[in-house]
N, C-alpha and C. Protein backbone atom coordinates (compact mmCIF):
# COMPACT_ATOMS: atom_id res chain seq x y z
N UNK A 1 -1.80 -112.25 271.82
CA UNK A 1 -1.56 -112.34 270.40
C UNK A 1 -2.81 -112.87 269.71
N UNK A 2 -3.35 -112.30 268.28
CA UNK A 2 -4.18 -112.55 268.04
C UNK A 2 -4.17 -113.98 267.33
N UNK A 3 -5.13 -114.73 267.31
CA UNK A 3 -4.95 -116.11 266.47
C UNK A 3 -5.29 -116.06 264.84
N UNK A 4 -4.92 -116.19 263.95
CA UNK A 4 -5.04 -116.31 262.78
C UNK A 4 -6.43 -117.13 262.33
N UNK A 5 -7.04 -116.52 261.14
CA UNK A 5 -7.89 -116.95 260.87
C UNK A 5 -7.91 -117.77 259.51
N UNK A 6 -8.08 -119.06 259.13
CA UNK A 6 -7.76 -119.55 258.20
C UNK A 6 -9.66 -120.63 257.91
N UNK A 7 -9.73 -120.10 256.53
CA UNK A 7 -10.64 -121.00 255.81
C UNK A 7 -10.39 -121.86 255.11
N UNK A 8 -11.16 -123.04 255.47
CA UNK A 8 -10.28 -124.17 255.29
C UNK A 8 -11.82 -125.39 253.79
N UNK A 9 -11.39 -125.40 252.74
CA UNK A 9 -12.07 -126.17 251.86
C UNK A 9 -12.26 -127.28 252.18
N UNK A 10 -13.59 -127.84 252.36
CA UNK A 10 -13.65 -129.21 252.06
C UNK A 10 -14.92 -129.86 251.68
N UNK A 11 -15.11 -131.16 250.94
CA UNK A 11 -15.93 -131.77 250.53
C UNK A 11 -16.88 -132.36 251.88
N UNK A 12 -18.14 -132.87 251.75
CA UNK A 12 -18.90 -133.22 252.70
C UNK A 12 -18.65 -135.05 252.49
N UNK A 13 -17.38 -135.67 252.60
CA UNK A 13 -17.43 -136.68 252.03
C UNK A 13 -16.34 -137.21 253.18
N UNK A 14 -16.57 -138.96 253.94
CA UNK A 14 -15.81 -139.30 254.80
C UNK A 14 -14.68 -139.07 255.28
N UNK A 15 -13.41 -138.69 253.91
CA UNK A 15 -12.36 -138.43 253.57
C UNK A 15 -12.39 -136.82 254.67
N UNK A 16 -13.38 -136.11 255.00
CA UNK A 16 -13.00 -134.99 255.58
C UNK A 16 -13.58 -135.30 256.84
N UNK A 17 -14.16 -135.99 257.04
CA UNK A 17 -14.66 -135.63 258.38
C UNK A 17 -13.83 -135.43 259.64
N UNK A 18 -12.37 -135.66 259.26
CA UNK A 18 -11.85 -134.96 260.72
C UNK A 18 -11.56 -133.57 260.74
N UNK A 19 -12.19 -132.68 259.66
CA UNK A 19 -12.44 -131.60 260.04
C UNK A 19 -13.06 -130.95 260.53
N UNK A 20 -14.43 -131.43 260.28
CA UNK A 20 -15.60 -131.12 261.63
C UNK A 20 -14.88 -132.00 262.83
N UNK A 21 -14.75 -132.87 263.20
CA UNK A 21 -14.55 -133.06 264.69
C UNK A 21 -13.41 -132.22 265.05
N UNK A 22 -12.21 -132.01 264.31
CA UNK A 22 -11.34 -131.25 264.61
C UNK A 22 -12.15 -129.68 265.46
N UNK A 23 -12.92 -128.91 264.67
CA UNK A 23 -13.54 -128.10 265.00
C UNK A 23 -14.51 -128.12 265.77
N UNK A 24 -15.40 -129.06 265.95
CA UNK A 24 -16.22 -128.77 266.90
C UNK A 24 -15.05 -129.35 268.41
N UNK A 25 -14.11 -130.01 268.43
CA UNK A 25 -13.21 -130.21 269.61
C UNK A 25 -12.73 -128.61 270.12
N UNK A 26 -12.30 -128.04 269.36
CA UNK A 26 -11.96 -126.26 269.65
C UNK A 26 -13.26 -125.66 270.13
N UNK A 27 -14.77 -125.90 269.42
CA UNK A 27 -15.27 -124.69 269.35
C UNK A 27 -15.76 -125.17 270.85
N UNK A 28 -15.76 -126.55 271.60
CA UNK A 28 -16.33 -127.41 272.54
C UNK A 28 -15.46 -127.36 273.59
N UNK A 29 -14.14 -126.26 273.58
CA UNK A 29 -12.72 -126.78 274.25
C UNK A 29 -12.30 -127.80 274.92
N UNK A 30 -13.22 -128.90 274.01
CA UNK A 30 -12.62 -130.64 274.63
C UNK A 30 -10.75 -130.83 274.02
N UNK A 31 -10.98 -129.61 273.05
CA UNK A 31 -8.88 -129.37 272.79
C UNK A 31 -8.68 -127.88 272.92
N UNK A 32 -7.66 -127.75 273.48
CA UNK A 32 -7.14 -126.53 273.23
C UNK A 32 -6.68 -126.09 271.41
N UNK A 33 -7.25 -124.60 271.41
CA UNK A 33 -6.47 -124.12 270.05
C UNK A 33 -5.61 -123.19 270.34
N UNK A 34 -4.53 -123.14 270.23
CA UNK A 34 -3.58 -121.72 270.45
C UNK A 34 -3.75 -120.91 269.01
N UNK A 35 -3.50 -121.93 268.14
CA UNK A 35 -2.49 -120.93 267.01
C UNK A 35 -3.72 -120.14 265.95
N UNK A 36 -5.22 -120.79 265.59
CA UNK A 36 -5.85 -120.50 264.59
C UNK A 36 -7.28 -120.60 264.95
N UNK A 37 -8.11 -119.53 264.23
CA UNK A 37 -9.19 -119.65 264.12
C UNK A 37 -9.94 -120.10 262.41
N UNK A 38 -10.60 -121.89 262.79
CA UNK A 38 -11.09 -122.40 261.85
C UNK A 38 -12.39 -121.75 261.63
N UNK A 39 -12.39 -121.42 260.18
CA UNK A 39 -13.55 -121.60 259.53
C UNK A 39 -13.58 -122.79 258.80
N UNK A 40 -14.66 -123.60 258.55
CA UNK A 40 -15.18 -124.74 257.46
C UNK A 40 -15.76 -123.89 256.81
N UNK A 41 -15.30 -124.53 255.01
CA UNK A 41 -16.28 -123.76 253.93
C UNK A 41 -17.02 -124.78 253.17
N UNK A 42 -17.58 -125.09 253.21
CA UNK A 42 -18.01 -126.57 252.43
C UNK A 42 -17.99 -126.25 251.01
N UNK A 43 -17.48 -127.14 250.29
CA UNK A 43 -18.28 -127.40 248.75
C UNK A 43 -18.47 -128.33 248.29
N UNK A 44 -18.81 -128.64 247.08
CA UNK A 44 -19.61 -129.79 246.66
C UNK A 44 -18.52 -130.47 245.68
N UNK A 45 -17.58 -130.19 244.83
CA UNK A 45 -16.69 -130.40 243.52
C UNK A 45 -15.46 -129.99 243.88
N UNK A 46 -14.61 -130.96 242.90
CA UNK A 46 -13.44 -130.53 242.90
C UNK A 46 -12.94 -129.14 242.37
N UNK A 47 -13.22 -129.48 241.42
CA UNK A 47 -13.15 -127.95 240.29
C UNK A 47 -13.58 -126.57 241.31
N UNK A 48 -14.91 -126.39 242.19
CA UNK A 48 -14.70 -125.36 242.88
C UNK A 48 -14.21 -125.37 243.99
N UNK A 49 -13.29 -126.39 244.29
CA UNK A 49 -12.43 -126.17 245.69
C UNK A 49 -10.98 -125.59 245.21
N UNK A 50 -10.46 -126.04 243.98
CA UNK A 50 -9.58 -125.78 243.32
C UNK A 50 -9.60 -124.26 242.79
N UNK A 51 -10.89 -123.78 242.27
CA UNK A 51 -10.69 -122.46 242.18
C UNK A 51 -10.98 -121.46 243.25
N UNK A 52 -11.51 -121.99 244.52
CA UNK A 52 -11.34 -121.29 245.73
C UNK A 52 -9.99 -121.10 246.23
N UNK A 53 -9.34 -121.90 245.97
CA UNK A 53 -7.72 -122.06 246.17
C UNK A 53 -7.39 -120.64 245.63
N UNK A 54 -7.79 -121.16 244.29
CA UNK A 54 -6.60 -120.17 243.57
C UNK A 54 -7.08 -118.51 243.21
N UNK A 55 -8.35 -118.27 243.82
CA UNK A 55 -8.74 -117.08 243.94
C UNK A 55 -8.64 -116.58 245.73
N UNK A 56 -8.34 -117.38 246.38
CA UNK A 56 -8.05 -116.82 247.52
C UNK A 56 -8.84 -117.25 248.94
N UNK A 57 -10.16 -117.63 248.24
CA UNK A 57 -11.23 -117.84 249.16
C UNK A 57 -11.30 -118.82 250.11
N UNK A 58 -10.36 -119.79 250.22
CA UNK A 58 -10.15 -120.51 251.22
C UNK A 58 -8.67 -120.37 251.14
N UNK A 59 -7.89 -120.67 252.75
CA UNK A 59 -6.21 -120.80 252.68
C UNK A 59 -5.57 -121.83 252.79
N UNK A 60 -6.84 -123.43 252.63
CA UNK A 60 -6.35 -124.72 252.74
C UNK A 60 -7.21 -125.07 252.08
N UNK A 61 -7.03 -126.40 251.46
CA UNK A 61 -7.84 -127.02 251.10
C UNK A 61 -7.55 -128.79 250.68
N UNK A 62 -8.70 -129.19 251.15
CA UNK A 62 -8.36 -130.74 250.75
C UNK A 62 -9.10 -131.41 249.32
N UNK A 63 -7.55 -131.69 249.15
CA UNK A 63 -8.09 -131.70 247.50
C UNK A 63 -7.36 -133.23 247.03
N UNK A 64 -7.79 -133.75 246.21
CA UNK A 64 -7.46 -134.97 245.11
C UNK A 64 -6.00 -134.60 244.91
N UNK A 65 -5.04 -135.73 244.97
CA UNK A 65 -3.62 -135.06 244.84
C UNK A 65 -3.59 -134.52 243.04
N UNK A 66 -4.08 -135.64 242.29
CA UNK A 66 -3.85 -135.31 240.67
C UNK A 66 -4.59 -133.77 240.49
N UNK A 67 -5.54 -133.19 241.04
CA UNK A 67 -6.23 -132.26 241.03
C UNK A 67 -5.05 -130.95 241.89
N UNK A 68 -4.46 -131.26 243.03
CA UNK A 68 -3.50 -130.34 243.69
C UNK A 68 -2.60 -130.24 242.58
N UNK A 69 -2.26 -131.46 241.95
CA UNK A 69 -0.98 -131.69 240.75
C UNK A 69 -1.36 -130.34 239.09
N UNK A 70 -2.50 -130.59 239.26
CA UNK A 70 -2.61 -129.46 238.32
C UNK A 70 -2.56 -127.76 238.27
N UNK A 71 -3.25 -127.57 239.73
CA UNK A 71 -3.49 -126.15 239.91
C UNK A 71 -1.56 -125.93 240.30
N UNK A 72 -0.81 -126.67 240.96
CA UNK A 72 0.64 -126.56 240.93
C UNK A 72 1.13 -126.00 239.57
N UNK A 73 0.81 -127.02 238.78
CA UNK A 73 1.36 -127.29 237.27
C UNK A 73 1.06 -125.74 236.15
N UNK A 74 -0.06 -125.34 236.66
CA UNK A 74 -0.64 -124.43 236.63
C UNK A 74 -0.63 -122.99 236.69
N UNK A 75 0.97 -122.87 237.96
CA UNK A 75 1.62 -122.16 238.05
C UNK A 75 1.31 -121.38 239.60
N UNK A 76 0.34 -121.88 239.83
CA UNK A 76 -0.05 -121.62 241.21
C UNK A 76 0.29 -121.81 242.38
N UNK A 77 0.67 -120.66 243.31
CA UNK A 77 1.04 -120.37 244.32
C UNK A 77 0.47 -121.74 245.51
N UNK A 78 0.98 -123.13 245.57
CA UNK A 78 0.42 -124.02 246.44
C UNK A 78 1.33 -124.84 247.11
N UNK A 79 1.19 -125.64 248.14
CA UNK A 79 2.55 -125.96 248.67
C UNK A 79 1.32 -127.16 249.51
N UNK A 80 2.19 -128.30 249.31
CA UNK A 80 1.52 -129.70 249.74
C UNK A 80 1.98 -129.09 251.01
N UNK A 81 1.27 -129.68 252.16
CA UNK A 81 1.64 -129.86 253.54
C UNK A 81 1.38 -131.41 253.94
N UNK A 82 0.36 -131.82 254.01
CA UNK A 82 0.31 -133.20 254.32
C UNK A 82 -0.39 -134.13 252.92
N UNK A 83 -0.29 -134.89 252.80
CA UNK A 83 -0.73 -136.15 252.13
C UNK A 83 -0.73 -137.39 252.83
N UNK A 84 -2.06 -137.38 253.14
CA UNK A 84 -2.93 -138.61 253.54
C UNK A 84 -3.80 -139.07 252.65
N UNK A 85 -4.64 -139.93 253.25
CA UNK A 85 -5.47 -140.97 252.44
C UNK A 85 -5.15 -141.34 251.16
N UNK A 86 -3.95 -142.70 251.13
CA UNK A 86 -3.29 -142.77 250.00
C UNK A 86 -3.64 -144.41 249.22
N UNK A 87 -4.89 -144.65 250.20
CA UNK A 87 -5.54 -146.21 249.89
C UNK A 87 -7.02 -145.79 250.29
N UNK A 88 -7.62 -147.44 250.12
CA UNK A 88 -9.21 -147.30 250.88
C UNK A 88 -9.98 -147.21 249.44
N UNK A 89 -9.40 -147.09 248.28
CA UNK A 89 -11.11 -146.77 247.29
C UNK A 89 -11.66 -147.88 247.53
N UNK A 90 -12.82 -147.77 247.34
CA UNK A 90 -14.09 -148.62 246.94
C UNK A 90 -14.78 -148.76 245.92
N UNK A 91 -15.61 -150.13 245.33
CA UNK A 91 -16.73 -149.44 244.12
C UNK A 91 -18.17 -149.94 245.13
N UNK A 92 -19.29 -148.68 244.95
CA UNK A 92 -20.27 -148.99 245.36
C UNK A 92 -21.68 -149.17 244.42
N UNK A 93 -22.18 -150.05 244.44
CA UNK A 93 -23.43 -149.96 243.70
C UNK A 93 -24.78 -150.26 244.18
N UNK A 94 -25.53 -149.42 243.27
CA UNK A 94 -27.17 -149.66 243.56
C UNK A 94 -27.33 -150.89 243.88
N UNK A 95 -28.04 -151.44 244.98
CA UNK A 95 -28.71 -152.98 244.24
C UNK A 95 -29.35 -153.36 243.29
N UNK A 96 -30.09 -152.45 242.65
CA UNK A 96 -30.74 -152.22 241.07
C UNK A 96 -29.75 -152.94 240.15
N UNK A 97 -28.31 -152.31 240.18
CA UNK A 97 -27.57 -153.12 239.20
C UNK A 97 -27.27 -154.30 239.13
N UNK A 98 -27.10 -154.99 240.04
CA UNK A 98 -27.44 -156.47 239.70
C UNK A 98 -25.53 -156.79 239.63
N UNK A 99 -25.10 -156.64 240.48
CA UNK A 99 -23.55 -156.44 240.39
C UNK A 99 -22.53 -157.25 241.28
N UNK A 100 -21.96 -158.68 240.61
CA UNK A 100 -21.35 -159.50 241.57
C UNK A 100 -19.97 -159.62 241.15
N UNK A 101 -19.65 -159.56 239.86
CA UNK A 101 -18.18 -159.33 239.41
C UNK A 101 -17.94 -158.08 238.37
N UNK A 102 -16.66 -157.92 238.23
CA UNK A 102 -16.33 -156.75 237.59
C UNK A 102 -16.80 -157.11 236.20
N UNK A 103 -17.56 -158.79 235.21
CA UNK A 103 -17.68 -158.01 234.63
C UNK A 103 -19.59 -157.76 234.24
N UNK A 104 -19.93 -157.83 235.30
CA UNK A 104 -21.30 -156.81 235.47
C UNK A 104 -21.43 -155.50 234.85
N UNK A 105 -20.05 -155.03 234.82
CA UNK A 105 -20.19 -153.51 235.02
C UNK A 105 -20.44 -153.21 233.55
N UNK A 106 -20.42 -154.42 232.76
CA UNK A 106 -20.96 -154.06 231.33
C UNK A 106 -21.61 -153.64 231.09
N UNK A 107 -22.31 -152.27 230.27
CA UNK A 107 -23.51 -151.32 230.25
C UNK A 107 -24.07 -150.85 230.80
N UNK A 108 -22.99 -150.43 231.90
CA UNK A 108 -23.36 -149.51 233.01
C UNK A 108 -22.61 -148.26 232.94
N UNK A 109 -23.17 -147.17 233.94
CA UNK A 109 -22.37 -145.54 234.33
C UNK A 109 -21.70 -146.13 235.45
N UNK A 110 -20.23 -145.94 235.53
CA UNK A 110 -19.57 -145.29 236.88
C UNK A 110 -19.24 -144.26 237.13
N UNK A 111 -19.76 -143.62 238.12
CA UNK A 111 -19.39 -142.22 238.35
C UNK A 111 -17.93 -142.15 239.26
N UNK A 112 -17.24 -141.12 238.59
CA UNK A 112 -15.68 -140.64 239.31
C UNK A 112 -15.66 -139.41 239.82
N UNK A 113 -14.72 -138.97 240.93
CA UNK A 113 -14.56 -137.88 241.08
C UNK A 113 -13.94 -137.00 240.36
N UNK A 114 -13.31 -137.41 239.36
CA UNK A 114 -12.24 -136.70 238.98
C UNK A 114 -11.70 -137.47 237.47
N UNK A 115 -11.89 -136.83 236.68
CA UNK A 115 -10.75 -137.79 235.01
C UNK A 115 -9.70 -138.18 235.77
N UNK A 116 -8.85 -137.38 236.38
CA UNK A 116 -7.42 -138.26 236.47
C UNK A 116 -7.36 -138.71 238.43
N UNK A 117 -7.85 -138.91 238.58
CA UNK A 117 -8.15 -139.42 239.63
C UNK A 117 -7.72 -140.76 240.16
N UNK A 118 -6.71 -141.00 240.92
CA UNK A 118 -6.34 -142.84 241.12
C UNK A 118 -7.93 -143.84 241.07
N UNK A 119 -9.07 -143.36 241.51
CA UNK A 119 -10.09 -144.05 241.47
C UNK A 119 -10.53 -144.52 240.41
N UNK A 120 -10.48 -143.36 239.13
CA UNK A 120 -10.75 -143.49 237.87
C UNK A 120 -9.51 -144.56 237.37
N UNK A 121 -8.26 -144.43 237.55
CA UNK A 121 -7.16 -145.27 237.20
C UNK A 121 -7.14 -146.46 237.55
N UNK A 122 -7.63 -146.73 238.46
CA UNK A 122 -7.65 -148.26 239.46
C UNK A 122 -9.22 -148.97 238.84
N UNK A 123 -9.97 -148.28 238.64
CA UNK A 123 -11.14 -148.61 238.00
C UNK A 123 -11.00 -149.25 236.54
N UNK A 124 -9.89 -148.53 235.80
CA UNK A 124 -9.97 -148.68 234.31
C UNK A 124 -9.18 -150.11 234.43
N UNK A 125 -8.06 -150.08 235.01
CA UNK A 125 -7.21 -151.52 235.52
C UNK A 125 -8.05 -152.50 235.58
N UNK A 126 -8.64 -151.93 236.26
CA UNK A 126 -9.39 -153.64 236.76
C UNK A 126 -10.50 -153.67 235.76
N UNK A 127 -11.52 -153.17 235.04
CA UNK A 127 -12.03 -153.31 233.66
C UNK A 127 -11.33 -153.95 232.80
N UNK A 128 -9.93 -153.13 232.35
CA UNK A 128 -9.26 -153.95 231.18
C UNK A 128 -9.16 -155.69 231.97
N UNK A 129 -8.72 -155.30 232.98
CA UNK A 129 -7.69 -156.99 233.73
C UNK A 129 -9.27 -157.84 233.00
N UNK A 130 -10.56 -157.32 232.94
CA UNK A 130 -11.58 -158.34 232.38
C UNK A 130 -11.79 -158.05 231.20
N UNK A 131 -11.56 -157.96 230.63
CA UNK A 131 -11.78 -157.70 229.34
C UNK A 131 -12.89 -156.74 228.66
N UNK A 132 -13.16 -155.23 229.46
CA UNK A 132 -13.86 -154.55 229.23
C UNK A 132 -13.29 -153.52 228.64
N UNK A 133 -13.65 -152.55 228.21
CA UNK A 133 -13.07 -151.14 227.61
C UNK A 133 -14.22 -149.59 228.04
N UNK A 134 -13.38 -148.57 228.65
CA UNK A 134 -14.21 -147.65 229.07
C UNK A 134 -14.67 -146.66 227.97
N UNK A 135 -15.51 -145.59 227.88
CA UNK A 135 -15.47 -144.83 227.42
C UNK A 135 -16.94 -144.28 226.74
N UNK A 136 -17.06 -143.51 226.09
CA UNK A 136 -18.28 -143.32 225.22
C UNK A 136 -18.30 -144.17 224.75
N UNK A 137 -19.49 -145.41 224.42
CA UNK A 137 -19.84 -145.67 223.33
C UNK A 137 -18.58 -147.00 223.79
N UNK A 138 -18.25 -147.09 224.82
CA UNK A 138 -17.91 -148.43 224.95
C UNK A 138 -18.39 -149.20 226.08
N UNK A 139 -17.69 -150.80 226.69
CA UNK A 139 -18.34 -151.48 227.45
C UNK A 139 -18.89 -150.45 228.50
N UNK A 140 -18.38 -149.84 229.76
CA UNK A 140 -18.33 -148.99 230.72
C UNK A 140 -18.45 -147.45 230.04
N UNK A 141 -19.72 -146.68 230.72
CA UNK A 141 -18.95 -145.29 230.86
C UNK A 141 -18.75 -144.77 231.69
N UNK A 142 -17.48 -143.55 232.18
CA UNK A 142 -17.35 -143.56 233.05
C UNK A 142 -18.14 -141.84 233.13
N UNK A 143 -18.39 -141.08 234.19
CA UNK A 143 -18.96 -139.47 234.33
C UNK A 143 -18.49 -139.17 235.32
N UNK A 144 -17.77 -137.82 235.40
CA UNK A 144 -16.92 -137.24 236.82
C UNK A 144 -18.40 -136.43 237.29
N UNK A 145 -18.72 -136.96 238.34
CA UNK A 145 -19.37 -135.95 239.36
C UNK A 145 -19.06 -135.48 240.50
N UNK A 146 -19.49 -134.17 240.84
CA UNK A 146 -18.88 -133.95 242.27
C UNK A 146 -19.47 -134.77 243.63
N UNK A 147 -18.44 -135.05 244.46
CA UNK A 147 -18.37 -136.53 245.18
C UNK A 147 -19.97 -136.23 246.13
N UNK A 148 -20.35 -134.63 246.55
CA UNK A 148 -21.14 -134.57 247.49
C UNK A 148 -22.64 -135.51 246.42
N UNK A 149 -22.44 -135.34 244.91
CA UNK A 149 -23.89 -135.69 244.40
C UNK A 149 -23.88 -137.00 244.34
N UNK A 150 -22.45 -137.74 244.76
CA UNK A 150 -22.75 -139.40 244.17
C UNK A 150 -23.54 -139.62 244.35
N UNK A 151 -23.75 -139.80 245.88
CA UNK A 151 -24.57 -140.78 246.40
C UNK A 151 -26.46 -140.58 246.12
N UNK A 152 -26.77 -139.44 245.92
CA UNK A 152 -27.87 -139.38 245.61
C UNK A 152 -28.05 -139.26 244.36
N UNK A 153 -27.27 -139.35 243.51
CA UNK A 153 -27.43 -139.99 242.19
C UNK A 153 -27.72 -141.32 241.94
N UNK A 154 -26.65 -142.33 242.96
CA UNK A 154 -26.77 -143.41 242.63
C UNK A 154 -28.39 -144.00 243.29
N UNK A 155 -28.69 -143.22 244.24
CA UNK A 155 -29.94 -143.93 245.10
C UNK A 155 -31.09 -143.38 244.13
N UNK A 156 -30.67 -142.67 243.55
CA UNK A 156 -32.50 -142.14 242.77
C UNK A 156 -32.90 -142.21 241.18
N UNK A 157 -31.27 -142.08 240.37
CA UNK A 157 -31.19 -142.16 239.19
C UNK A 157 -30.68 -143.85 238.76
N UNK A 158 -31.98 -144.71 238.20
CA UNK A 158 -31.79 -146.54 237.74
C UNK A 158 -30.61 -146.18 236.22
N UNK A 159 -30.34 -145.12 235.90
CA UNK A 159 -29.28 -145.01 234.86
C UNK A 159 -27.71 -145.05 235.09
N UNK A 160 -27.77 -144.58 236.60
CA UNK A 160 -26.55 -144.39 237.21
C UNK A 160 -26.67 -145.68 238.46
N UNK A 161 -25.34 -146.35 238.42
CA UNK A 161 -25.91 -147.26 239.38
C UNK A 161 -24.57 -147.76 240.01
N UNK A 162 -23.21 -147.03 239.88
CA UNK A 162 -21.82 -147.40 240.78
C UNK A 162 -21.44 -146.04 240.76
N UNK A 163 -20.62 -146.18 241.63
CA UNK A 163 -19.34 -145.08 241.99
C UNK A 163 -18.41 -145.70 242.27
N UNK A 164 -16.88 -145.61 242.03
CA UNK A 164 -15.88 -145.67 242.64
C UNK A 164 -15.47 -144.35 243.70
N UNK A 165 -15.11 -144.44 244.65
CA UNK A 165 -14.75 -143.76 246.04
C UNK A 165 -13.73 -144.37 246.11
């Protein structure tokens, strides 16, 4: 019987990495695969893993649940199977910024993955809990980038200088 071939979306970001080991364990037969043949498709953003979804080009994908919540909402043919990684954010910053309490983060960029993103939500929480306010043109701003550019944003650009993950 032939094994099915399924392309599978994902970001180059910790949150996936048991998809490469998953795959190189098959392609290494340190595991047996019966049922499927993996492809990895990498991308860089949410937004184009989401429209790989929904044009066809991958048949899985690991995606931001609020981000799965939309292309659903959306009307789109998608069906949760698992939901993991439902803790763990972090905020990381340059040492440039000069950053020991939350409220440092005064007149600074944090970069998010995502507008509606629990990271972005848990971020704004703990701003207000100090008495900051996000937005254009307020204490914090925040900028959704795709997760593969954080990090070399934050290491090269002195304008950008946290991420929440």
């Amino acid at each position: 019987m032939a094994k099915t071939k399924l392309n599978v979306g994902y970001l180059p970001i910790i949150d996936h990495l048991i998809l490469g080991i998953t795959k190189n364990k098959f392609d290494t037969q340190a595991e047996k695969n019966e049922f499927a043949d993996i492809e990895l498709v990498k991308m860089f953003g949410w937004n184009e893993m989401g429209d790989a979804l929904i044009n066809g080009s991958v048949d899985i994908a690991f995606m931001l649940a609020p981000y799965a919540m939309d292309v659903y909402f959306a009307k789109k043919n998608i069906k949760l199977v698992l939901l993991s990684h439902r803790d763990g954010s972090i905020i990381v910053t340059n040492k440039k910024a000069n950053i020991s309490s939350v409220k440092d983060f005064k007149g600074k960029t944090v970069l998010i993955p995502y507008q509606a993103s629990m990271h972005h939500i848990i971020f704004h929480k703990l701003a207000q809990s100090e008495g900051l306010s996000l937005g254009i043109g307020k204490d914090v701003t925040t900028e959704v980038v795709a997760p593969g550019q954080i990090p070399m944003m934050i290491e090269y650009d002195a304008d950008v200088l946290s991420q929440v993950i």
